[in-house]
N, C-alpha and C. Protein backbone atom coordinates (compact mmCIF):
# COMPACT_ATOMS: atom_id res chain seq x y z
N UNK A 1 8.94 16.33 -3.96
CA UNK A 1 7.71 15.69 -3.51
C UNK A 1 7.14 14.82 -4.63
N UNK A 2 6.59 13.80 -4.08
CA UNK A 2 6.09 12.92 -4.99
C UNK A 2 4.52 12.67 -4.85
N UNK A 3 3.49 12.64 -6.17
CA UNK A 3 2.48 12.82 -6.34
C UNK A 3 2.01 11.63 -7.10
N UNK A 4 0.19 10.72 -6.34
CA UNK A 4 -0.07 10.40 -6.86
C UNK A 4 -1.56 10.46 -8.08
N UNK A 5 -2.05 10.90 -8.66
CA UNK A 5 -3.20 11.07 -9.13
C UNK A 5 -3.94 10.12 -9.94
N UNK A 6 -5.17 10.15 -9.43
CA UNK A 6 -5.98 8.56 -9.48
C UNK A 6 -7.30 9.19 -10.40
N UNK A 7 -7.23 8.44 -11.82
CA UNK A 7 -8.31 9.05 -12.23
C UNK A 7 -9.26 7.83 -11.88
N UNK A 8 -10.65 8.04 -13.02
CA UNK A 8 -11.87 7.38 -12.46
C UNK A 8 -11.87 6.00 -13.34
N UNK A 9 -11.04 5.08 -12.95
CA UNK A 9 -10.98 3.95 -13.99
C UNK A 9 -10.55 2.56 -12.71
N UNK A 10 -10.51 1.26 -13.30
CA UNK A 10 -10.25 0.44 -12.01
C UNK A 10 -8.53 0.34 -11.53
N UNK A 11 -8.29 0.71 -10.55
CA UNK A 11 -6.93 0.99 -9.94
C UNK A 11 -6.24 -0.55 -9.75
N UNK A 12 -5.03 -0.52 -10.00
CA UNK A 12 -4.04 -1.04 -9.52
C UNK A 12 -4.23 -2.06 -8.34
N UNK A 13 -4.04 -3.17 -8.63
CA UNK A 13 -4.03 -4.10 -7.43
C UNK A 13 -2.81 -3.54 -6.30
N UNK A 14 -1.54 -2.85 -6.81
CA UNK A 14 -0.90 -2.46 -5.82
C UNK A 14 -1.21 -0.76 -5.48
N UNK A 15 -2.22 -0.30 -5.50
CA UNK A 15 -2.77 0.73 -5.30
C UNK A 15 -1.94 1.06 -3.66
N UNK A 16 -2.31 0.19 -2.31
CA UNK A 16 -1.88 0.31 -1.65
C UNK A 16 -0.14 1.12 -1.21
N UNK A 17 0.68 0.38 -2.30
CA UNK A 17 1.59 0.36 -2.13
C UNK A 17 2.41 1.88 -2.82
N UNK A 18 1.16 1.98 -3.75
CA UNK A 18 1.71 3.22 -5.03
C UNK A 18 1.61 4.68 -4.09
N UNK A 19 0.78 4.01 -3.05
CA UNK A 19 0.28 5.51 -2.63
C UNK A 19 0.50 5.88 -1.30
N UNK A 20 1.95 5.14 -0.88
CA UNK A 20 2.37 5.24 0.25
C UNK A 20 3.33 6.50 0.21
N UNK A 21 3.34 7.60 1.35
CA UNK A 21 4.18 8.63 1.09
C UNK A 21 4.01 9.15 -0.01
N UNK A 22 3.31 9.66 -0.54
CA UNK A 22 2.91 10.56 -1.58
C UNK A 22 1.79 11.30 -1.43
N UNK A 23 1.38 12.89 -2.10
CA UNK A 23 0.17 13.65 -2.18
C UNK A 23 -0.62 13.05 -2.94
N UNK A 24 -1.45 12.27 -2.55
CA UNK A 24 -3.00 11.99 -3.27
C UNK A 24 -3.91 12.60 -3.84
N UNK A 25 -4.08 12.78 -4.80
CA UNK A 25 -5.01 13.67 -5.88
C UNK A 25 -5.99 12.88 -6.52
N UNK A 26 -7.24 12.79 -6.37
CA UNK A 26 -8.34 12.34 -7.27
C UNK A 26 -8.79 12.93 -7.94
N UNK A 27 -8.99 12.79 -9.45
CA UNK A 27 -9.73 13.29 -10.62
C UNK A 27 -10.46 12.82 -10.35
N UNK A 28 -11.57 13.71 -9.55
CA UNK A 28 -13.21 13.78 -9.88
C UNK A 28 -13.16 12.26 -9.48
N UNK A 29 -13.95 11.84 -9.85
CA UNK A 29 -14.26 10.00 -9.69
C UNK A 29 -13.63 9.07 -9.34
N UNK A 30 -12.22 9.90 -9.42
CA UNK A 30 -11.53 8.99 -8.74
C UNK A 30 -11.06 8.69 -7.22
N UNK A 31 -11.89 9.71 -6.34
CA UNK A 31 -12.10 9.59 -5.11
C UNK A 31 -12.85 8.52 -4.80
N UNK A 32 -13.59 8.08 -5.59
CA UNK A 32 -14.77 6.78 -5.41
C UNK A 32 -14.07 5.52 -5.34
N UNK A 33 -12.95 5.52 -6.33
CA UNK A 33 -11.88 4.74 -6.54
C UNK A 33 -11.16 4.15 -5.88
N UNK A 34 -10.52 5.20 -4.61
CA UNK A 34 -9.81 5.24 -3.84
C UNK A 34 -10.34 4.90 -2.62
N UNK A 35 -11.86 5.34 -2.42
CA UNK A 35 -12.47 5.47 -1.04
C UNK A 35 -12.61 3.69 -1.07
N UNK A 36 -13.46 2.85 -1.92
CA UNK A 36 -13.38 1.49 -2.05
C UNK A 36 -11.81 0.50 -1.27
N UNK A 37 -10.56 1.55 -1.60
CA UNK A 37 -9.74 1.12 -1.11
C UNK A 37 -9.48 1.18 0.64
N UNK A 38 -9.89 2.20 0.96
CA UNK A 38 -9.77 2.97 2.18
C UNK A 38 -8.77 3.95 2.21
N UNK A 39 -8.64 4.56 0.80
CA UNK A 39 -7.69 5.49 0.99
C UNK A 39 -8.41 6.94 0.39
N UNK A 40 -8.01 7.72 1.74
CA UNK A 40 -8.56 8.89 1.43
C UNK A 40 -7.26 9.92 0.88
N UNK A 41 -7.85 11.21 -0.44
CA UNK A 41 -7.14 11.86 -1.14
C UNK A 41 -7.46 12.50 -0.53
N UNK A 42 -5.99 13.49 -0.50
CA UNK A 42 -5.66 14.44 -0.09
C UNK A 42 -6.44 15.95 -0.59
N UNK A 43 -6.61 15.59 -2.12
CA UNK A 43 -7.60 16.71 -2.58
C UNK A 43 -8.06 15.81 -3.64
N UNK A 44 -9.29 16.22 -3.85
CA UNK A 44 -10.34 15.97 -4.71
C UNK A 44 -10.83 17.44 -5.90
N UNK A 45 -10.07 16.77 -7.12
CA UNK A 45 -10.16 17.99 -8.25
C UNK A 45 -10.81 17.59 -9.31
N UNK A 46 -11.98 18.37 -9.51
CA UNK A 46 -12.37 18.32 -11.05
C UNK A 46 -13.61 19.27 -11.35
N UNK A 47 -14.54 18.75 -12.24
CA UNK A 47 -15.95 19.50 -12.60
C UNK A 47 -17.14 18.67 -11.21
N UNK A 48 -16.55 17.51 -10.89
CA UNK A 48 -17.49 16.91 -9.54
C UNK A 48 -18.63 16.38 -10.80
N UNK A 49 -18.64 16.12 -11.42
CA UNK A 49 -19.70 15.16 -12.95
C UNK A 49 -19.61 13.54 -12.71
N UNK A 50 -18.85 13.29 -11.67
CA UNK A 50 -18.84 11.67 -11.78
C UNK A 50 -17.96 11.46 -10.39
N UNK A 51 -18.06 12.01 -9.27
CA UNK A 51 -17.61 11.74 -8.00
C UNK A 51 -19.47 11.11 -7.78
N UNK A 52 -19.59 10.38 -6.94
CA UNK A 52 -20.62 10.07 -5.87
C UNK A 52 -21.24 11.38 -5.48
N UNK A 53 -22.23 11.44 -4.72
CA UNK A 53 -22.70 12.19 -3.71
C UNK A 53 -22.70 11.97 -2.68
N UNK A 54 -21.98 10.32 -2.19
CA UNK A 54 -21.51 10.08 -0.95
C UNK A 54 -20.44 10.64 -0.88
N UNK A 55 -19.68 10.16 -1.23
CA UNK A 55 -18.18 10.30 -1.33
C UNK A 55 -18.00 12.33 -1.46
N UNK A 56 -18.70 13.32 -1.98
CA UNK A 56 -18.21 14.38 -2.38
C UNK A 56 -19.00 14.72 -1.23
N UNK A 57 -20.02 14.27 -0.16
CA UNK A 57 -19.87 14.83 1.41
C UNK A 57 -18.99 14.50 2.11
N UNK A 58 -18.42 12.98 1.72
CA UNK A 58 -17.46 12.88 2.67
C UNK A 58 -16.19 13.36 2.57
N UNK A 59 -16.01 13.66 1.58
CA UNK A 59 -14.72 14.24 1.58
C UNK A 59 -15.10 16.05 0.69
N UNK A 60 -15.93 16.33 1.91
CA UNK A 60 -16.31 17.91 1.21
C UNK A 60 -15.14 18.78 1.30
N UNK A 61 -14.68 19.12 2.58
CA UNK A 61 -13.80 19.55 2.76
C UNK A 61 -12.16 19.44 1.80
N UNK A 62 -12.60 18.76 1.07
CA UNK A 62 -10.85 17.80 0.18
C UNK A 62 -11.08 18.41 -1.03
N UNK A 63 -12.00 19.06 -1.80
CA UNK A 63 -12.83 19.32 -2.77
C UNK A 63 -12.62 20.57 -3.21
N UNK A 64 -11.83 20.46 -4.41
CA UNK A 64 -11.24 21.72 -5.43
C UNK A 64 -11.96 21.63 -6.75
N UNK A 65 -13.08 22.64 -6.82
CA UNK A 65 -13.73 22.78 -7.79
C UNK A 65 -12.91 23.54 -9.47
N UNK A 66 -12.91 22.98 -10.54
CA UNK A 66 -12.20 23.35 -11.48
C UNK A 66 -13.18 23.01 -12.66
N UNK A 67 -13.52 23.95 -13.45
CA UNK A 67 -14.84 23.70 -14.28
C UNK A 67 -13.97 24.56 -15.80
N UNK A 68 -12.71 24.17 -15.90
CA UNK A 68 -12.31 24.52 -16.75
C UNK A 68 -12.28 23.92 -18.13
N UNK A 69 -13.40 23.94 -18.95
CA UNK A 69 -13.87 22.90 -20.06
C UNK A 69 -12.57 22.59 -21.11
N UNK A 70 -11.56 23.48 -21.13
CA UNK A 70 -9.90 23.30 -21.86
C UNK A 70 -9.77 21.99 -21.13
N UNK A 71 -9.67 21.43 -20.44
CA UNK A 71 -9.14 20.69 -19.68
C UNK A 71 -9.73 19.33 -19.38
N UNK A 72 -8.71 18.51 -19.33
CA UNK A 72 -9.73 17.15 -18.79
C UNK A 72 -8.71 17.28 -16.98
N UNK A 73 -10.02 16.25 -16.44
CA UNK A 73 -9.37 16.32 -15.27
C UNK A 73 -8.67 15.91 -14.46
N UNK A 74 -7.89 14.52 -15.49
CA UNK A 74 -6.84 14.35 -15.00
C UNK A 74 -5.34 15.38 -15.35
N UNK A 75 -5.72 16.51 -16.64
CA UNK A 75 -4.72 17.33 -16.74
C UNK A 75 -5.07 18.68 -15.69
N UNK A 76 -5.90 19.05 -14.94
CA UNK A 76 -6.49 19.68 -14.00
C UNK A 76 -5.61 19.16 -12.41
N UNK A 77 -5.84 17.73 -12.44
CA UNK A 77 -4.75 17.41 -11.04
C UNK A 77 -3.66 17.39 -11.34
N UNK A 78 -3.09 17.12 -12.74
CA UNK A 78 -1.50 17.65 -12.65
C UNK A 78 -1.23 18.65 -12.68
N UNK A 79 -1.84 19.89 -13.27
CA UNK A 79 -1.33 21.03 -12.91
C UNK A 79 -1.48 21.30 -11.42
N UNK A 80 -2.67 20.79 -10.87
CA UNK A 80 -2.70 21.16 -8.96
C UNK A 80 -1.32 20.53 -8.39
N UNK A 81 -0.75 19.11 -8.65
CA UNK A 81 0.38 18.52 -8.50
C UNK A 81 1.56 19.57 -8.48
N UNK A 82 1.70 20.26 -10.15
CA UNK A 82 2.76 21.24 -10.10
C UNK A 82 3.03 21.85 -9.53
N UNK A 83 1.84 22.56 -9.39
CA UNK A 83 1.70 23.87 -8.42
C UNK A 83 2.19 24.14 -7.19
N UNK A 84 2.00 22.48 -6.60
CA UNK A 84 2.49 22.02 -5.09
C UNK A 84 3.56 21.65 -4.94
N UNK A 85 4.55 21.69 -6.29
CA UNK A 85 5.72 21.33 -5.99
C UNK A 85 6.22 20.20 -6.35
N UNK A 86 5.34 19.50 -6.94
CA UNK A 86 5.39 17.94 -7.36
C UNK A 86 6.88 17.84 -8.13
N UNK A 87 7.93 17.16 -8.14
CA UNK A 87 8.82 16.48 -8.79
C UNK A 87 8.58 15.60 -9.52
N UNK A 88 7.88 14.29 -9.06
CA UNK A 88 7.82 13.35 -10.00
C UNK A 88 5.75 13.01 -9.36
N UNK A 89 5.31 12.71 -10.66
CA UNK A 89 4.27 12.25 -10.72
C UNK A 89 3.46 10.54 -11.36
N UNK A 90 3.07 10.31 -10.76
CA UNK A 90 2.25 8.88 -11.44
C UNK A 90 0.95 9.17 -11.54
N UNK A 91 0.61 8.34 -12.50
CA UNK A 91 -0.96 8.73 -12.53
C UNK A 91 -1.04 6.85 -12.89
N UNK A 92 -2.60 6.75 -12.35
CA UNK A 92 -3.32 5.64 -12.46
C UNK A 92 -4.81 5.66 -12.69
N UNK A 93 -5.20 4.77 -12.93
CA UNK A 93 -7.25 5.03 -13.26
C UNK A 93 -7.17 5.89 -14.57
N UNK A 94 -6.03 5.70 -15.33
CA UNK A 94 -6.37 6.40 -16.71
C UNK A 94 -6.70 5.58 -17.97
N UNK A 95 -7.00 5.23 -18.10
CA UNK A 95 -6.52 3.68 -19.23
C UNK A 95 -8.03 3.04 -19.02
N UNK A 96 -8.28 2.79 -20.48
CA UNK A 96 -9.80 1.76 -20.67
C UNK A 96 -10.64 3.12 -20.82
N UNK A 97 -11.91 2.76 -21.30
CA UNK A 97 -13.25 3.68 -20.84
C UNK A 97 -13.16 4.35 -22.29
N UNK A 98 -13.99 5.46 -22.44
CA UNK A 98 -13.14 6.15 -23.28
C UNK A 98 -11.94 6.39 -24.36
N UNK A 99 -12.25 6.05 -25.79
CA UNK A 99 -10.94 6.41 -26.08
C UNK A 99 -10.22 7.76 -26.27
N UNK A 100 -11.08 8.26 -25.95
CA UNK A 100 -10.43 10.05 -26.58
C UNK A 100 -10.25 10.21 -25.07
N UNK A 101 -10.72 10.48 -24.16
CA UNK A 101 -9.94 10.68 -22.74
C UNK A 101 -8.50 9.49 -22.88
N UNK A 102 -8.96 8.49 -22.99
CA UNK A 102 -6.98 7.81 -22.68
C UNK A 102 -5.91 7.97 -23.90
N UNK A 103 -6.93 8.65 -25.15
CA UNK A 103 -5.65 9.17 -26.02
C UNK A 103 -5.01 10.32 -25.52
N UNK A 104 -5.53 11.42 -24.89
CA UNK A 104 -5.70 12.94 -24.11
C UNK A 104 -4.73 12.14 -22.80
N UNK A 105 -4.54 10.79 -22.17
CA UNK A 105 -4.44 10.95 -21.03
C UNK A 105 -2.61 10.90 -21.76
N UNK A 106 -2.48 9.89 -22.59
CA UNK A 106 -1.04 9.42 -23.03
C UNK A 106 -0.25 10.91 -23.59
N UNK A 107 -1.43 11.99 -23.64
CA UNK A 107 -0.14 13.19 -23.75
C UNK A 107 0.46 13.80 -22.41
N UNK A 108 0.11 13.63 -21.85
CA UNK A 108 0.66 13.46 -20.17
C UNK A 108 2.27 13.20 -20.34
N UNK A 109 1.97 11.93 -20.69
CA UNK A 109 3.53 11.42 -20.53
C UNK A 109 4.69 12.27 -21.16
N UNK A 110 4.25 13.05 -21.85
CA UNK A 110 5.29 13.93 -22.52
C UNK A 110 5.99 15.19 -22.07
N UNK A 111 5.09 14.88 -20.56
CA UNK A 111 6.07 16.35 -19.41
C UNK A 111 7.31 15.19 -18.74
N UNK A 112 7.90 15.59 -18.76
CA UNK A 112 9.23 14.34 -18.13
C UNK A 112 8.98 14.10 -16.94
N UNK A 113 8.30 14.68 -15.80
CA UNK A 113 7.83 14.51 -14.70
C UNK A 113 7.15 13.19 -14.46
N UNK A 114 6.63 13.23 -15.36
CA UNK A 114 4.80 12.11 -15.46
C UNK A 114 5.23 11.02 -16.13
N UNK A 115 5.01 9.82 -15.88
CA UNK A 115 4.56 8.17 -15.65
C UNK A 115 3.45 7.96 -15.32
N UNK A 116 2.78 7.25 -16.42
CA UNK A 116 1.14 6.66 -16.06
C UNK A 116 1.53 5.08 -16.17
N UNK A 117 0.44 4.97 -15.10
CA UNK A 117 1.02 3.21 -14.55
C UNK A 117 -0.57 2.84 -15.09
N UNK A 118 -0.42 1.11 -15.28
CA UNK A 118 -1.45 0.54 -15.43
C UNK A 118 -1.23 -0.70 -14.72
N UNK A 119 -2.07 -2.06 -14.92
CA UNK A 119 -1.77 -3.06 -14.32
C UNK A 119 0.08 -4.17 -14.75
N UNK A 120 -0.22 -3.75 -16.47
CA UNK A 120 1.04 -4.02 -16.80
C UNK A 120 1.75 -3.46 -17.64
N UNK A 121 1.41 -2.29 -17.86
CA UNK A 121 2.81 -1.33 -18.35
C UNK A 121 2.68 0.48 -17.62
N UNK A 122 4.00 0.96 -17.89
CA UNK A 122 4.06 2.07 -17.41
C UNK A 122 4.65 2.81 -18.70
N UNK A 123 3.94 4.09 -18.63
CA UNK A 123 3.95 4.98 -20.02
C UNK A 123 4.98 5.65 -19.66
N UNK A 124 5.95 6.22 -20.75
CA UNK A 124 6.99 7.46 -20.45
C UNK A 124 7.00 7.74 -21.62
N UNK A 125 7.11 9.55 -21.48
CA UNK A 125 8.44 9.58 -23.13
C UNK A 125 9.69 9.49 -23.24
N UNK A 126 10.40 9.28 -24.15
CA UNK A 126 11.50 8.96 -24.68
C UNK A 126 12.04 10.70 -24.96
N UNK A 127 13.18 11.39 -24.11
CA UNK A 127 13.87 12.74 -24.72
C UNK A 127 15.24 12.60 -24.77
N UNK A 128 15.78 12.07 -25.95
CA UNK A 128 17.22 12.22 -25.93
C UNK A 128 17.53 10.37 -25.81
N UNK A 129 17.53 9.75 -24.45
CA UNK A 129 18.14 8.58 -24.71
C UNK A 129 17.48 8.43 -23.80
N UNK A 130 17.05 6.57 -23.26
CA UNK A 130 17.16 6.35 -22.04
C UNK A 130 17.44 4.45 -22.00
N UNK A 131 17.83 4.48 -21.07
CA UNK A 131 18.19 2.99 -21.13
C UNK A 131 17.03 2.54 -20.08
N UNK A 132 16.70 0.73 -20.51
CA UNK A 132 15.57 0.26 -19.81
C UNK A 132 16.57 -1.27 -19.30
N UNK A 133 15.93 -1.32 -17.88
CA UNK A 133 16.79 -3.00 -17.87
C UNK A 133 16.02 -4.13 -17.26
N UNK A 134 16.15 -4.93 -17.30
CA UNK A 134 14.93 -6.11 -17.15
C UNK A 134 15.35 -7.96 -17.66
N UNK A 135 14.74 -8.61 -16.99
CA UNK A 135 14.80 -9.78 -17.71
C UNK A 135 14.83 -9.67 -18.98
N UNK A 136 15.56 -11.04 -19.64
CA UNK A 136 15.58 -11.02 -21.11
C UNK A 136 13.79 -11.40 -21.77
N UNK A 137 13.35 -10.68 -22.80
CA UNK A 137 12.54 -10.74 -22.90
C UNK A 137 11.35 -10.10 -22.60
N UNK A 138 11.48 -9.19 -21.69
CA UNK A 138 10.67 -8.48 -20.94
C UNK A 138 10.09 -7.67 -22.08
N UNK A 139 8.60 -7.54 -22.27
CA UNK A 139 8.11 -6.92 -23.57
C UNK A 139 8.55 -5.25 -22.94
N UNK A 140 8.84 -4.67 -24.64
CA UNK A 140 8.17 -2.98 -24.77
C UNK A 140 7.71 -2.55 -25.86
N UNK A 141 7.36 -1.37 -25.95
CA UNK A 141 7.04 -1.33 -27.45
C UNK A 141 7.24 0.46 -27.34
N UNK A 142 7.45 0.75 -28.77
CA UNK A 142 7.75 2.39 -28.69
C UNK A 142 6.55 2.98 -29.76
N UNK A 143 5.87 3.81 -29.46
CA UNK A 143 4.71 4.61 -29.97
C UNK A 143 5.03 6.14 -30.47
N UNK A 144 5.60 6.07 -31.88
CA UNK A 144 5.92 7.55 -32.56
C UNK A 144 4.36 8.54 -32.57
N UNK A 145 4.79 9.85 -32.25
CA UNK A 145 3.04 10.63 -31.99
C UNK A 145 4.10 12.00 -32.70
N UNK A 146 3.15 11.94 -33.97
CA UNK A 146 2.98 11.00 -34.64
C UNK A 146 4.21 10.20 -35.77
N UNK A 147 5.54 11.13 -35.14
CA UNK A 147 6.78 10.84 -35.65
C UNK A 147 7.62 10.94 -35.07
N UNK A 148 8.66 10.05 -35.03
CA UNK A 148 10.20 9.75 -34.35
C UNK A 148 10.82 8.92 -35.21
N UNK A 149 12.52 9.87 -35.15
CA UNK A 149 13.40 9.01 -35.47
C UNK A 149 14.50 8.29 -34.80
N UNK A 150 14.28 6.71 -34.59
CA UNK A 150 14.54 6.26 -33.44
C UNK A 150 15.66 5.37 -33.55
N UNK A 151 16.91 5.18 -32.79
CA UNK A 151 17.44 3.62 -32.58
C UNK A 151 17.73 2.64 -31.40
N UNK A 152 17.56 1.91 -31.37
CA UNK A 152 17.38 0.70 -30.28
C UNK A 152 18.89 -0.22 -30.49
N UNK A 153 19.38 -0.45 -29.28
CA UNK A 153 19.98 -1.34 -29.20
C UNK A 153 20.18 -2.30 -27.98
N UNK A 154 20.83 -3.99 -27.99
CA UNK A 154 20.48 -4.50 -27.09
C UNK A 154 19.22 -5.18 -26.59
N UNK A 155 17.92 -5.18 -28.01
CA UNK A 155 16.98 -5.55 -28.01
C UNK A 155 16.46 -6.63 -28.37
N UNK A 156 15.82 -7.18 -28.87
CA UNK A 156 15.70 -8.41 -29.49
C UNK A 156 15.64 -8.17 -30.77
N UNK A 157 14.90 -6.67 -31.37
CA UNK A 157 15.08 -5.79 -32.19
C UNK A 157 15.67 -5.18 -32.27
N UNK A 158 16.54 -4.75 -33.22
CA UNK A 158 17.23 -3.54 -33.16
C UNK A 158 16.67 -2.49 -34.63
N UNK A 159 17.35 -1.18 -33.76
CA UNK A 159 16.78 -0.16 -35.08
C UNK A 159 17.74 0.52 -35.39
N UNK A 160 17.97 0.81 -36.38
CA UNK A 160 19.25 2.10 -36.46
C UNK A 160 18.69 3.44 -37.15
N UNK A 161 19.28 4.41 -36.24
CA UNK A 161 17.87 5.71 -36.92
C UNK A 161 16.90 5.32 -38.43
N UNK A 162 16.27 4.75 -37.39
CA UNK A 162 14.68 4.62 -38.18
C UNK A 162 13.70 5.61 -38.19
N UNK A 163 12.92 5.97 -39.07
CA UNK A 163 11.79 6.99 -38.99
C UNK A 163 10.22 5.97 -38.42
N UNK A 164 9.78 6.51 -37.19
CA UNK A 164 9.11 5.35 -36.88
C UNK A 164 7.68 6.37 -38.04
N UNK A 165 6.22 5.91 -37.59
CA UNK A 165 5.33 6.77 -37.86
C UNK A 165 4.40 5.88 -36.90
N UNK A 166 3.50 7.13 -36.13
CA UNK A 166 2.02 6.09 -35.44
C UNK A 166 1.52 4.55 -35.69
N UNK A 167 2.20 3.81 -35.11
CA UNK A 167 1.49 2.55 -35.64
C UNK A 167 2.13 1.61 -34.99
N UNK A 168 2.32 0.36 -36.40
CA UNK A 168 2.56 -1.00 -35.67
C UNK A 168 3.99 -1.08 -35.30
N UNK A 169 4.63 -0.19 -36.12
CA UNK A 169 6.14 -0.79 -36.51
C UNK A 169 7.14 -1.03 -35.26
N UNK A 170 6.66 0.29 -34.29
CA UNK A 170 7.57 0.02 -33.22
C UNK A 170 7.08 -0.91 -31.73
N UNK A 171 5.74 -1.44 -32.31
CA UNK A 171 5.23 -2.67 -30.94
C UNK A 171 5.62 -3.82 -31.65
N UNK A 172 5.61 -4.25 -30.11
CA UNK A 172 6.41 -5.73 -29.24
C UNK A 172 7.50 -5.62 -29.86
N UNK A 173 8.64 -5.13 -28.96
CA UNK A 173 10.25 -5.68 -28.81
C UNK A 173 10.23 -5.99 -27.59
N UNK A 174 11.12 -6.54 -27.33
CA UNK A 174 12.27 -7.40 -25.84
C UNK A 174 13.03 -6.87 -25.88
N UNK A 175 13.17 -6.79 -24.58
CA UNK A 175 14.71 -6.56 -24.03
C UNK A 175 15.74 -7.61 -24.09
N UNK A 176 16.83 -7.76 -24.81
CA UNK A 176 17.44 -8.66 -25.30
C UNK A 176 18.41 -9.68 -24.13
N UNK A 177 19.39 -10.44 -24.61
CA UNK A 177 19.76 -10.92 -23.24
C UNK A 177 20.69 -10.30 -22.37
N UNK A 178 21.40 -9.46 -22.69
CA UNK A 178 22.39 -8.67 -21.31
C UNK A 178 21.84 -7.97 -20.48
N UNK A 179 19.82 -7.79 -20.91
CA UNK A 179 19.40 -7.00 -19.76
C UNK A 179 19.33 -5.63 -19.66
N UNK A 180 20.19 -5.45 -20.92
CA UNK A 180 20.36 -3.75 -21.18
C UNK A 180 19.55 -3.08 -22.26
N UNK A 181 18.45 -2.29 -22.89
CA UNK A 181 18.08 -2.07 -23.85
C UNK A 181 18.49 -0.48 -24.16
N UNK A 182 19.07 0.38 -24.81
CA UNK A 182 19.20 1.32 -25.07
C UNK A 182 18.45 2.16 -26.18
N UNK A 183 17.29 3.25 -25.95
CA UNK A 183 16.54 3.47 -26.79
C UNK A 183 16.70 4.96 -27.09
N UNK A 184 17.18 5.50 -28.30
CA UNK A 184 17.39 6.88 -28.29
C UNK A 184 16.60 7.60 -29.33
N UNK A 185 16.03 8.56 -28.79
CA UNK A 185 15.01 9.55 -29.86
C UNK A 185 15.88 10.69 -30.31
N UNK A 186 16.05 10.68 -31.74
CA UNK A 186 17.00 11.57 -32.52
C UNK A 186 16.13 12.86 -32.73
N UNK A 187 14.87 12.66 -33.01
CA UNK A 187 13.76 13.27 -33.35
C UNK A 187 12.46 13.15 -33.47
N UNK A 188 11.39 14.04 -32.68
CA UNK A 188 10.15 13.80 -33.08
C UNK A 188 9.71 13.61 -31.40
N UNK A 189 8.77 12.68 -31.15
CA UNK A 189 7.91 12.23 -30.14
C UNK A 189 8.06 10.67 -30.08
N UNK A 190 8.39 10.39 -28.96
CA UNK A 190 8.48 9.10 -28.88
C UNK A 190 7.98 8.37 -27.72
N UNK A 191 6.69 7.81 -27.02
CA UNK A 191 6.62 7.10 -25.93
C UNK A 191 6.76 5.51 -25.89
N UNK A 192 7.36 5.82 -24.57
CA UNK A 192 7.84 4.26 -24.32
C UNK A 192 7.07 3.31 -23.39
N UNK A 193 6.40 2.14 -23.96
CA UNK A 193 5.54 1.68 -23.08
C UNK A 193 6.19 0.31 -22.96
N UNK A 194 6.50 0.50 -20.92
CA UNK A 194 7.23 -0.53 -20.63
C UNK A 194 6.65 -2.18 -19.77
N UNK A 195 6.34 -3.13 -20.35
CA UNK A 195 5.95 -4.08 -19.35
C UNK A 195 6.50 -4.25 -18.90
N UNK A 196 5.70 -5.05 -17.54
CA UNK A 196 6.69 -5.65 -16.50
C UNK A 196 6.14 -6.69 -16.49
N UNK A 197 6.16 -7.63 -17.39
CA UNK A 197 5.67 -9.34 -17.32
C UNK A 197 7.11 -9.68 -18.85
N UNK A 198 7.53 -10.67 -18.77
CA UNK A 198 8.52 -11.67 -19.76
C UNK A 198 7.62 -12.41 -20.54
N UNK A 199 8.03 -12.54 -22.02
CA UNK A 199 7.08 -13.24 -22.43
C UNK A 199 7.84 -14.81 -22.66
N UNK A 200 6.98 -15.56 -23.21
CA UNK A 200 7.39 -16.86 -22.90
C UNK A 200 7.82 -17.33 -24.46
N UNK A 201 8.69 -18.33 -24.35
CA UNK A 201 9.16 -18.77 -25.96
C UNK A 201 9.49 -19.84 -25.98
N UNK A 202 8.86 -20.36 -26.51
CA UNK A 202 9.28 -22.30 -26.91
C UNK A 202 9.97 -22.48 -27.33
């Protein structure tokens, strides 16, 4: 089963499309989010601190109270996700606002299940290897938390087990021209943040 969970931030122009055939989950506010769209969640989870008071009558019945202060609440709908069986998960409405909630949201990505989408990149971690393919050029960039030792090939960059550390070293690479990028984590933590726009070069 596939799960989508919408926190309280501005969604996806293809919102429509993300949330076709899938269990709908709103973090708290992000029922407000969704309702703007005309799409109603399936359940509505959080502390209820930033849903409407329209919206949390109208969707009373959808409404899973979780006042567990460990927790933020978009990690509150992924565990409800799990629970249900979820295989693969996306999350959206996480990103902007806040920086300590969207630093909290990017440890997400580190259950292999979970992909957080934004307007133009999609978060993953990196376990073991994974290959990415795309137009030549297509930006990515790799984010050590707070260490990985990494190599890239097929990029516009290449790395050969490098020790990355939190920072600049591993943003903006391309995907080089065969289309193929191969990125392997030897060690440590590694997320991979992938655009989907080409950049342009004179």
């Amino acid at each position: 089963m596939k799960a989508l969970i919408v926190g309280n931030r501005p969604l996806n122009s293809n919102i429509i499309d993300l949330a076709k055939e899938k269990l709908i989950i709103a973090a708290d506010g992000g029922a407000d989010r969704l309702l703007k769209h005309n799409i109603t969640p399936n359940i509505v989870i959080g502390d209820f601190d930033s849903i409407s008071d329209k919206s949390a009558t109208k969707l009373e019945e959808w409404l899973v109270s979780n006042r567990n202060i460990q927790k933020t609440d978009l990690e509150k709908a992924v565990d409800y996700a799990i629970e249900k069986g979820a295989t693969e998960i996306q999350v959206i409405g996480w990103s902007g606002g806040r920086i300590d909630h969207t630093l909290a949201a990017l440890g997400l990505a580190f259950n292999s299940i979970i992909s957080l989408i934004d307007e133009q990149f999609t978060v993953e971690a990196v376990k073991d290897s994974k290959i990415i393919e795309g137009e030549e050029s297509t930006l990515f960039s790799l984010i050590a938390m707070p260490e990985a030792r990494v190599s890239v090939s097929g990029a516009r960059w290449n790395l050969q087990h490098e020790k990355l550390k939190m920072g600049g070293r591993g943003i903006h690479n391309e995907i080089g021209p065969t289309g193929i990028t191969t990125i392997d984590c030897h060690s440590g933590n590694l997320l991979l943040i992938q655009g989907n726009f080409v950049l342009p070069h004179d």
